[in-house]
Protein backbone atom coordinates (compact mmCIF):
# COMPACT_ATOMS: atom_id res chain seq x y z
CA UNK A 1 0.00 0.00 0.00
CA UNK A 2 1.27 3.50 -0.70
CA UNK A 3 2.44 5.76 2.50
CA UNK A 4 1.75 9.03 3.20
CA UNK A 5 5.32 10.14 2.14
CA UNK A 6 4.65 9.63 -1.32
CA UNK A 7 0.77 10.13 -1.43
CA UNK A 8 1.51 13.67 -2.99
CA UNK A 9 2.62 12.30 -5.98
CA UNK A 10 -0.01 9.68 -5.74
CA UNK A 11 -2.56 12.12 -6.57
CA UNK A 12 -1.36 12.39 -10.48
CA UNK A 13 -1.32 9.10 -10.89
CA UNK A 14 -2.84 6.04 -10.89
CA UNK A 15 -2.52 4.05 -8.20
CA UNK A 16 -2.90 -0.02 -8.85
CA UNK A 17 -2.22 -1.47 -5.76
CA UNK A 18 -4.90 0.46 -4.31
CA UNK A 19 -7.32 -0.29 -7.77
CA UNK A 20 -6.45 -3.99 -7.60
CA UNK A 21 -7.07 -4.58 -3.71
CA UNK A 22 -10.40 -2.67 -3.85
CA UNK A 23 -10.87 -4.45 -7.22
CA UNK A 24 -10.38 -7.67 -5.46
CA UNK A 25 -12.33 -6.66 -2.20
CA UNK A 26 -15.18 -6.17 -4.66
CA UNK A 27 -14.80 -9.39 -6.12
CA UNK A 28 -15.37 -11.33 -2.40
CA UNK A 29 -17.79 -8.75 -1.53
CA UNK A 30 -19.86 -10.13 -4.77
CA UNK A 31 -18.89 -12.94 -4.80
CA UNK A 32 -20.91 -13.71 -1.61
CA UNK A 33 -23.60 -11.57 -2.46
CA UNK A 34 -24.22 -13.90 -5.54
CA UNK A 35 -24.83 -17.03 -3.34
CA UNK A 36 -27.98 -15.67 -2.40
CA UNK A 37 -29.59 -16.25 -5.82
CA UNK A 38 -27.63 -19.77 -7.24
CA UNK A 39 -28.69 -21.52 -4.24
CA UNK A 40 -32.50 -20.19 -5.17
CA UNK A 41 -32.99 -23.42 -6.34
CA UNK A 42 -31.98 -25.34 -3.20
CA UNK A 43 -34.20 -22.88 -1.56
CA UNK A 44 -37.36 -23.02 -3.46
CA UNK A 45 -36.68 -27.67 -3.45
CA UNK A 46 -35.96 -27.36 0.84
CA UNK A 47 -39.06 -24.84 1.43
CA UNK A 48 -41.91 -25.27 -1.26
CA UNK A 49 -41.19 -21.91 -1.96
CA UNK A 50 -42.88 -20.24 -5.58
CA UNK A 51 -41.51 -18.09 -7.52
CA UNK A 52 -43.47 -15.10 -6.30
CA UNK A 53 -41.33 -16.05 -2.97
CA UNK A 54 -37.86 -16.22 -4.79
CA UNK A 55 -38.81 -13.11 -6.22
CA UNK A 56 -39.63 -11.33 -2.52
CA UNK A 57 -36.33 -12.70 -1.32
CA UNK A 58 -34.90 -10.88 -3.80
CA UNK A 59 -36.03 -7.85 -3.41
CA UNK A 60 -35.42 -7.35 0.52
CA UNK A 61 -31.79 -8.19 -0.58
CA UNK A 62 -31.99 -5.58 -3.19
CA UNK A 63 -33.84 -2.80 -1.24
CA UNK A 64 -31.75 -2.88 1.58
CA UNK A 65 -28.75 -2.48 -0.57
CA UNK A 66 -30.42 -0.23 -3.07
CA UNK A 67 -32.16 2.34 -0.32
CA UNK A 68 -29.15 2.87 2.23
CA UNK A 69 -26.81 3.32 -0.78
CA UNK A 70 -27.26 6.99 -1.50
CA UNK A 71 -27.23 8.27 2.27
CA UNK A 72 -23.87 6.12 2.71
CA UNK A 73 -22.88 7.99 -0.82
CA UNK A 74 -23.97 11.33 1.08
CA UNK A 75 -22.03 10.86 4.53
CA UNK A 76 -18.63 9.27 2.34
CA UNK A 77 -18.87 13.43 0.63
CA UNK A 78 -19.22 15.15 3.75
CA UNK A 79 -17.86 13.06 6.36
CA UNK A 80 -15.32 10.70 5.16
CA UNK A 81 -14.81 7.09 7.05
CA UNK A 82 -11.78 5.42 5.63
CA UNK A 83 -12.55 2.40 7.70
CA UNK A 84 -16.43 2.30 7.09
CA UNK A 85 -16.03 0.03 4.54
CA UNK A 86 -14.61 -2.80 6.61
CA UNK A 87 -17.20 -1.98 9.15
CA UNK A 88 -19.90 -2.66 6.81
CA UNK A 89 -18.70 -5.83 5.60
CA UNK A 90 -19.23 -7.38 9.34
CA UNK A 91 -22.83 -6.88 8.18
CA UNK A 92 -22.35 -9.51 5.27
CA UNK A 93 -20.73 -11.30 7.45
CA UNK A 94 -23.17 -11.87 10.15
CA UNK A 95 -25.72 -12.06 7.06
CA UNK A 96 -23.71 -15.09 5.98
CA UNK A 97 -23.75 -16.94 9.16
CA UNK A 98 -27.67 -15.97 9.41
CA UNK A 99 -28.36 -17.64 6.00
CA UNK A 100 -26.95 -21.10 6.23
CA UNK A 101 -28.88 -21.67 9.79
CA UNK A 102 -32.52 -19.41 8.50
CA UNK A 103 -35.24 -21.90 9.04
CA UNK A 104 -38.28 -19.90 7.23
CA UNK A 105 -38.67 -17.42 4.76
CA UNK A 106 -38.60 -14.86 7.83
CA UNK A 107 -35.12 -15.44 8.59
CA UNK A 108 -34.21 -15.82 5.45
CA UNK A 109 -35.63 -12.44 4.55
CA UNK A 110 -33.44 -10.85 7.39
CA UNK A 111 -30.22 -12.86 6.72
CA UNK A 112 -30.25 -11.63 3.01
CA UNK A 113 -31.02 -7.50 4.50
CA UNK A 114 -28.44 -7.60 6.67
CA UNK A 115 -26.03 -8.71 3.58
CA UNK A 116 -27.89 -6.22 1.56
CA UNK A 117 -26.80 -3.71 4.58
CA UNK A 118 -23.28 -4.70 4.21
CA UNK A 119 -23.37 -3.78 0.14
CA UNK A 120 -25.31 -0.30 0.91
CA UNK A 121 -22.06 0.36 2.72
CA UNK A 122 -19.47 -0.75 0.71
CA UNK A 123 -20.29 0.00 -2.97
CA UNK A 124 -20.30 4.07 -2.66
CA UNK A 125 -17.37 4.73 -0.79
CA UNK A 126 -15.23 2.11 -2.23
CA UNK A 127 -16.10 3.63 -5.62
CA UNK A 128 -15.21 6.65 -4.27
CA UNK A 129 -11.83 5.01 -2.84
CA UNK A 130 -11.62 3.54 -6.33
CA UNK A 131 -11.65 7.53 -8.26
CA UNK A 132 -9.04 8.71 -5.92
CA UNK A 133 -6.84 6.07 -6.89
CA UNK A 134 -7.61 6.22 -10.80
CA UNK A 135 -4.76 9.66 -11.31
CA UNK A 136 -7.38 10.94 -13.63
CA UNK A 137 -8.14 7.73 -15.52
CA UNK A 138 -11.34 7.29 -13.93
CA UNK A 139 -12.98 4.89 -16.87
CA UNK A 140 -10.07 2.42 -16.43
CA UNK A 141 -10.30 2.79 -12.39
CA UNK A 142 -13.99 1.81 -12.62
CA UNK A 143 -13.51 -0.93 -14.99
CA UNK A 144 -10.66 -2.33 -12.44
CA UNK A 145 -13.14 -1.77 -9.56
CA UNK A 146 -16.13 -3.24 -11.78
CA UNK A 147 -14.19 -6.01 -13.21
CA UNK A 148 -13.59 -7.40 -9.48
CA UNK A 149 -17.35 -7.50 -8.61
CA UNK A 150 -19.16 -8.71 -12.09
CA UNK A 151 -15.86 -11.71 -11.31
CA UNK A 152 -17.20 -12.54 -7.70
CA UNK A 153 -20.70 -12.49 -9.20
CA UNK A 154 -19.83 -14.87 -11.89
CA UNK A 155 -17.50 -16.97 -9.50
CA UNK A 156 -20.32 -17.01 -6.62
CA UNK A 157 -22.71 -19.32 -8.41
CA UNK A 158 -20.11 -21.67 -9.48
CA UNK A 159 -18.76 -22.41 -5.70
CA UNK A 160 -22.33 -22.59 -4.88
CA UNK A 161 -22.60 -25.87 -7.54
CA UNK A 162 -19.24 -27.38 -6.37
CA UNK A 163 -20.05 -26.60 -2.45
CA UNK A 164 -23.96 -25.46 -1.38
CA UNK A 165 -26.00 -27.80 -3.82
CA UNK A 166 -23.88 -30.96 -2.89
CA UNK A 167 -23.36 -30.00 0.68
CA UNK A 168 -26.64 -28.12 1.97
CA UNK A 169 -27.90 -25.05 3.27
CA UNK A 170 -25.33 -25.04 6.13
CA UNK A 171 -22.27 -25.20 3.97
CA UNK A 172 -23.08 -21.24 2.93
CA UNK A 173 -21.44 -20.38 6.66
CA UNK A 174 -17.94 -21.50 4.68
CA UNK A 175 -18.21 -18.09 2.92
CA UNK A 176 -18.37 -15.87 5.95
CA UNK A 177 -14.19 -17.20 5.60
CA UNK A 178 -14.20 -14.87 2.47
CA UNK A 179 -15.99 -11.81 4.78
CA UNK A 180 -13.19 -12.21 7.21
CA UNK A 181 -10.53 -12.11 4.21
CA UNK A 182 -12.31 -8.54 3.17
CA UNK A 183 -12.27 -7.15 6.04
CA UNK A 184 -8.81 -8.13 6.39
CA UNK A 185 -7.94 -5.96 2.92
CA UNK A 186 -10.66 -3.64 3.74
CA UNK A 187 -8.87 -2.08 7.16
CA UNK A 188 -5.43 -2.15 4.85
CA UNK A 189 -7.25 0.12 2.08
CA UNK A 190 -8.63 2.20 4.99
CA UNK A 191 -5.41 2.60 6.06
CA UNK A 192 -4.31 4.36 2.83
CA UNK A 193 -7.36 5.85 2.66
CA UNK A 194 -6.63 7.71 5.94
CA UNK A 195 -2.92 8.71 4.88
CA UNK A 196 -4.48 10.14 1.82
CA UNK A 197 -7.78 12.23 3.58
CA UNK A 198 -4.87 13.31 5.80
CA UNK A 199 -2.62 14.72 2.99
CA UNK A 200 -5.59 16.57 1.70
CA UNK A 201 -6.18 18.35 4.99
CA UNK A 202 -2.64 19.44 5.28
CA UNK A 203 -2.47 20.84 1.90
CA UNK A 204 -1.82 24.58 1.98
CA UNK A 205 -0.52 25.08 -2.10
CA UNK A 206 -3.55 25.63 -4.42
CA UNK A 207 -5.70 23.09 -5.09
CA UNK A 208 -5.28 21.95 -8.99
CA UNK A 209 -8.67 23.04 -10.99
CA UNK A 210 -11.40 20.52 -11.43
CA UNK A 211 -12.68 20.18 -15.01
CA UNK A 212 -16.08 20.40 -15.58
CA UNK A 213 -18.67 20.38 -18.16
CA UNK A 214 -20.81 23.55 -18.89
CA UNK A 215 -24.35 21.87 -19.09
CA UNK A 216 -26.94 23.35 -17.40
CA UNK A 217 -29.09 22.45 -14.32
CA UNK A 218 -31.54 21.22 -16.67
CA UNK A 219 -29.38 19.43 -19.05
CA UNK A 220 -28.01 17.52 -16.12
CA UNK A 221 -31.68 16.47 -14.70
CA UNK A 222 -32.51 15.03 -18.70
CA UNK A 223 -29.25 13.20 -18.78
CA UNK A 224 -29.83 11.95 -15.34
CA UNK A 225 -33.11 10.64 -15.95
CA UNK A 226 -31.64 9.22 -19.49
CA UNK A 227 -28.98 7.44 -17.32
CA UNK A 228 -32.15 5.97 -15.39
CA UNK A 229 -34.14 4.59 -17.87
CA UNK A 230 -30.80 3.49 -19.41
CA UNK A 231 -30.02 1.59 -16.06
CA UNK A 232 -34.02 0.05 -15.65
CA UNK A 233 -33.60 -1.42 -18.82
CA UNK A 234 -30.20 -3.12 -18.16
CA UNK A 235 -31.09 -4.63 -15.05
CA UNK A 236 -34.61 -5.46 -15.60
CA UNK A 237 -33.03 -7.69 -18.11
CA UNK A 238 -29.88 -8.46 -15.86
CA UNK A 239 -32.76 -9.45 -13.22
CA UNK A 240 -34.42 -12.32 -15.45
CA UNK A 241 -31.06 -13.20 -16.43
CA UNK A 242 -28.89 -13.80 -12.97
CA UNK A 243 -31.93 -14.88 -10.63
CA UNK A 244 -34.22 -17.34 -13.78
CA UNK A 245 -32.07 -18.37 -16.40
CA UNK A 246 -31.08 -21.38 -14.42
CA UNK A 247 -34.75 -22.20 -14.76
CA UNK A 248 -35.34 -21.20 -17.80
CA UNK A 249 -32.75 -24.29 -18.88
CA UNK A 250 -33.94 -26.27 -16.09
CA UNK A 251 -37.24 -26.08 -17.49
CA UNK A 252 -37.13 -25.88 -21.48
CA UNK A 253 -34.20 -28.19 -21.76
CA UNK A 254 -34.83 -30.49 -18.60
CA UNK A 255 -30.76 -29.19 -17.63
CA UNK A 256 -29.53 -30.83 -13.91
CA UNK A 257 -29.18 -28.20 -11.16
CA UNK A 258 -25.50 -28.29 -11.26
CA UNK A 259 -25.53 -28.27 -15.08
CA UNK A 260 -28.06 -24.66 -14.74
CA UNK A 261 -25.75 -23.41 -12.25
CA UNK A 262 -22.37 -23.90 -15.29
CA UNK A 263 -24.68 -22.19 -17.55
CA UNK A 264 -25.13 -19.52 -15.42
CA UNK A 265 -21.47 -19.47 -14.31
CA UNK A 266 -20.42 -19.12 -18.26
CA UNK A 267 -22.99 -16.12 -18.95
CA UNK A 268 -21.93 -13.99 -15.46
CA UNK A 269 -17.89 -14.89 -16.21
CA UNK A 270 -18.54 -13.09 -19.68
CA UNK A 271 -20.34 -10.40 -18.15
CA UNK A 272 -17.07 -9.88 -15.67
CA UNK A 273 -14.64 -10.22 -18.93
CA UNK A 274 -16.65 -7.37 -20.59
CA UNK A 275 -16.61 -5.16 -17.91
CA UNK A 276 -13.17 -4.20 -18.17
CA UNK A 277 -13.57 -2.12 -21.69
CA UNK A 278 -16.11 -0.01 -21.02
CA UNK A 279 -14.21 2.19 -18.78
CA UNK A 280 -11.03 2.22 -20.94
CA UNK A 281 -12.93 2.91 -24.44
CA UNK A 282 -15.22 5.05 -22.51
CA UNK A 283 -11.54 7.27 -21.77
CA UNK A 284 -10.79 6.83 -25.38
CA UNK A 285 -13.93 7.30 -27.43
CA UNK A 286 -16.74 9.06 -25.03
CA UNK A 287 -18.95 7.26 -22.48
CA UNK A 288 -22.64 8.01 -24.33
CA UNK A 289 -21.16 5.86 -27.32
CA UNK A 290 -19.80 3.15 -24.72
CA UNK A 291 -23.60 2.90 -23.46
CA UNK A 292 -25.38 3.39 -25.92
CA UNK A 293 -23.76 0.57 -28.17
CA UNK A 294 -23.47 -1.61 -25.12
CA UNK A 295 -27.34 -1.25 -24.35
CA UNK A 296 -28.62 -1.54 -27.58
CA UNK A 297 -25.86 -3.79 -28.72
CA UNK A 298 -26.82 -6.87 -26.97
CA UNK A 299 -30.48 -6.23 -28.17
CA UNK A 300 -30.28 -8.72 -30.99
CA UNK A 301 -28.83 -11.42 -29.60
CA UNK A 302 -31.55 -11.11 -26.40
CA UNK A 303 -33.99 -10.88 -28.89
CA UNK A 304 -32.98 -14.38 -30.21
CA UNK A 305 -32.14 -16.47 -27.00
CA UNK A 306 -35.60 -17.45 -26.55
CA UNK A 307 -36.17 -19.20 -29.75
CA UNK A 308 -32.99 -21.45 -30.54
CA UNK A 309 -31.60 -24.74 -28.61
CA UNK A 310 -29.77 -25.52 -25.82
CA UNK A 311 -25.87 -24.60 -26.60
CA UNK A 312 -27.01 -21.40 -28.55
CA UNK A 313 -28.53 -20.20 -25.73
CA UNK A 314 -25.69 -20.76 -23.95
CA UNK A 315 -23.96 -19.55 -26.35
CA UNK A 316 -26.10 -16.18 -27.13
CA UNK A 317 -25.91 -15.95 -22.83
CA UNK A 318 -22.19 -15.24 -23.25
CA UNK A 319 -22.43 -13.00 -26.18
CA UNK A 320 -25.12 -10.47 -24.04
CA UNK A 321 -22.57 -11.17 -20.93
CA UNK A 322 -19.92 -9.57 -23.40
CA UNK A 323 -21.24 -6.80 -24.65
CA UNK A 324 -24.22 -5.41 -22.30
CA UNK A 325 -21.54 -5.75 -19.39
CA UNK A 326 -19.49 -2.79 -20.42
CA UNK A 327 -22.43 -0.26 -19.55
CA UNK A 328 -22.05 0.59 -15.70
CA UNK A 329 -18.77 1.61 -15.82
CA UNK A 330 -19.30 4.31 -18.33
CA UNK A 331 -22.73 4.99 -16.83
CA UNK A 332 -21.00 5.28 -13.27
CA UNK A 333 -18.06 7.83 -14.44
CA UNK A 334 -20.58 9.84 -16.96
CA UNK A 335 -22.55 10.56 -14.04
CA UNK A 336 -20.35 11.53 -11.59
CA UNK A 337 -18.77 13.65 -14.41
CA UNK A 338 -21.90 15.76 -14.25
CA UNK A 339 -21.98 16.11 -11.09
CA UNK A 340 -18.01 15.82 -9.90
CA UNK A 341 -18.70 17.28 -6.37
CA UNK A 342 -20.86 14.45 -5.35
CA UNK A 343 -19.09 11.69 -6.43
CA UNK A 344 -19.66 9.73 -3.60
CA UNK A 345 -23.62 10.63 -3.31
CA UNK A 346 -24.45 9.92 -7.44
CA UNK A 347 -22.25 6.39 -6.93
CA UNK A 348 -24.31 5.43 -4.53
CA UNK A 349 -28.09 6.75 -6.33
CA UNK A 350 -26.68 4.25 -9.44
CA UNK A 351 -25.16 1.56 -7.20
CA UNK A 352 -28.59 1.71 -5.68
CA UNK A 353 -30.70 2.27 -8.34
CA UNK A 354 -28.88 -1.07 -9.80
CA UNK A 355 -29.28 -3.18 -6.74
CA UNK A 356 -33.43 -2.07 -6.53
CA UNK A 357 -34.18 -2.30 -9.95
CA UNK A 358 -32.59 -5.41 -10.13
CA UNK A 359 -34.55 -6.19 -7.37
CA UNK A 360 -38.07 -5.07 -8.90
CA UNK A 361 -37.21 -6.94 -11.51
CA UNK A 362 -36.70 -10.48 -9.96
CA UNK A 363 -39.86 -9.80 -7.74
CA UNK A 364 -41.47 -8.94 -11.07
CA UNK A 365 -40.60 -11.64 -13.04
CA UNK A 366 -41.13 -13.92 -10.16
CA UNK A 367 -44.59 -12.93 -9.85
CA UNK A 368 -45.13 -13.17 -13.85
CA UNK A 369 -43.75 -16.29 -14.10
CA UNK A 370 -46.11 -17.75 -11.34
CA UNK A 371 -48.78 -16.41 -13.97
CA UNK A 372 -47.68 -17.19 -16.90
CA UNK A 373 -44.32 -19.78 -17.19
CA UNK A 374 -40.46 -18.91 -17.24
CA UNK A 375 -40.46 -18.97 -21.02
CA UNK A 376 -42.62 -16.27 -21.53
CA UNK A 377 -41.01 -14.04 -18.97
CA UNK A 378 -37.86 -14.80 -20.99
CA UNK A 379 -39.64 -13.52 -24.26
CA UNK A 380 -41.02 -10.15 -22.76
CA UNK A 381 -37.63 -9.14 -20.75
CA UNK A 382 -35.58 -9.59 -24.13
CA UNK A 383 -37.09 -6.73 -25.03
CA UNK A 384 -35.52 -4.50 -22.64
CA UNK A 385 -31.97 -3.30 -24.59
CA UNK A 386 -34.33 -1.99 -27.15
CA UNK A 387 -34.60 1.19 -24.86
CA UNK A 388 -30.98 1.33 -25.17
CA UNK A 389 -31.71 4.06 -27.99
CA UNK A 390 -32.57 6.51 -25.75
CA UNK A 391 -28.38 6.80 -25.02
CA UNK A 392 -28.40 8.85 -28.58
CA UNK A 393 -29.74 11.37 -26.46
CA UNK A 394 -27.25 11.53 -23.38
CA UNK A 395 -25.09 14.81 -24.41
CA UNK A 396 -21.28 14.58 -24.76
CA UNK A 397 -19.39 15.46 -21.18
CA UNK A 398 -15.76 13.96 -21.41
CA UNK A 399 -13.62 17.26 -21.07
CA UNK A 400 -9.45 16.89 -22.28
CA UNK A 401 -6.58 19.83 -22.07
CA UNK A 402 -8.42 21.70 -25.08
CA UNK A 403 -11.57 21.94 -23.74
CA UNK A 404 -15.42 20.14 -23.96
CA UNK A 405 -15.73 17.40 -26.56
């Protein structure tokens, strides 16, 4: 980790051990998180459960993360707490423990909130841990940062074939191993964290100018509510995707549990491999193009998964991984580039905004496919990257030396 003595020149550049170690923090942090829906499956078989359940489960985990998100975002602006983040991650933690022993839907309910607590808290000021560290080169410090978590997301269903479907309900306490290891890296990162909040008090030469866009009040609102529909429409679809397209081949194709659970490994690990460029092109080429072909991109190979066989959908699951992956990143940094004075308050509206709509979205398409069946709530959400067209409209913010692009 760097030390204060050479933090100074730490600001004008970027700093990788810092971007890797929160990178990787992310990845456990998601990692665990993701248990909660690949062992749906072992749920709904133990309990009875219906889909309208799975789908409730859901969203307590994503409202608790989703609604707490901004006011940690808030507090991380005005009252920095370099070790907050390994604080919150005693939350998972305990959530953890609380899941492999929950008897009833009620516990499990408040196992998966208090994990949901520990992401409210970590996902905002890490982000914000991860711009400080980026030297400027804030697309490829959120693609680092991003990278990490989409990994533990894709990584988390696969230990959950190899260890919770064999092994039971009781073998998710192993994981609360993995909290300890984050908090572990967590207090280190705080650590530098501290040296640097330190430097910045004690600097008495002139602060170096911030660049800025010259949009107004109202242009920012529109491109704000842009980003918005933008982000529904990604993880509405991201929803049907992560928490019932282990069903959906369960069903259709009469795929094992473990065999679902690969599928669903190979269409998340593609979604973490993806993440890395949107950040990078996003430096090089402008964030609205980065979304906007990422969005509507992956709308024609959605569009087909429905209506081909089993290793084509497989197949077409790793293509969308690929390409609608590279979104947040560039969503994340074009916000925060309109408003660069609340970076850690606008990280934590979109982290939250993903975690609840994601959320809506399972409980959703839960419900619907109580009502209907999992292959029809398949066809409707591949719709959803068609609103990815809306991005045309998201004005051009990236500033360099010579001024607004």
């Amino acid at each position: 980790m760097t030390t204060p003595r050479n933090l100074r020149s730490d600001r004008r550049k970027t700093v990788y051990s810092v971007l890797f170690a929160i990178g990787f923090a992310h990845l456990l942090n998601d990692m665990m998180q993701s248990v909660i829906p690949a062992v749906y499956p072992l749920l709904k078989e133990k309990f009875g459960f219906s889909f309208a359940q799975i789908g409730a489960i859901t969203l307590v985990f994503q409202l608790t993360s989703s609604l707490l998100q901004p006011v940690a975002g808030r507090l991380a602006d005005r009252h920095p707490r370099p070790y907050s983040l390994a604080a919150g991650m005693c939350f998972t933690l305990v959530g953890l423990l609380a899941l492999a022993t929950a008897p009833a839907l009620g516990w499990i309910m408040a196992a998966v909130g208090l994990i949901g607590c520990g992401s409210s808290v970590f996902h905002p000021e890490s982000s914000r841990v991860a711009q400080l560290a980026s030297g400027g080169r804030k697309g490829l410090a959120q693609s680092i940062f991003q990278v990490g978590g989409n990994a533990g997301s894709a990584v988390g269903p696969l230990l959950a074939a190899l260890i919770v479907i064999p092994f039971g309900q009781g073998s998710i306490g192993w994981f609360a191993l993995t909290a300890l290891l984050a908090i572990f890296i967590l207090v280190r990162i705080g650590r530098w964290y501290e040296c640097r909040l330190l430097v910045a008090a004690r600097r008495t030469a002139q602060p170096e100018a911030v660049r800025t866009h010259t949009l107004s009040k109202r242009q920012v609102r529109t491109a704000l509510g842009i980003l918005g529909v933008l982000v529904f429409s990604k993880y509405f679809y991201i929803a049907s995707m992560t928490d019932y397209f282990t069903f959906y081949l369960m069903d259709k194709f009469s795929v094992s549990m473990q065999g679902a659970q690969y599928c669903l490994f190979a269409f998340l690990a593609a979604s973490a491999a993806g993440t890395f460029f949107g950040g990078p092109l996003g430096d090089r080429i402008g964030r609205k193009y980065v979304i906007w072909g990422s969005i509507l991109g992956a709308a024609p190979f959605t569009l087909l998964l429905p209506y081909v066989g089993l290793t084509s959908a497989v197949a077409l699951a790793v293509v969308i991984g690929l390409v609608i992956s590279s979104a947040f990143s560039a969503i994340l940094v074009y916000a925060t580039d309109l408003m660069p004075a609340k970076v850690g308050m606008i990280s934590g509206v979109f982290f939250g905004l993903m975690f609840g709509l994601g959320g809506l979205g399972s409980a959703f398409f839960g419900w619907l496919a109580d009502r209907t069946s999992i292959e029809f709530i398949f066809r409707i959400s591949t719709l959803l990257p068609l609103l990815g067209i809306v991005a045309g409209f998201l004005p051009n913010v990236e500033v360099r030396d010579g001024g607004r692009r």
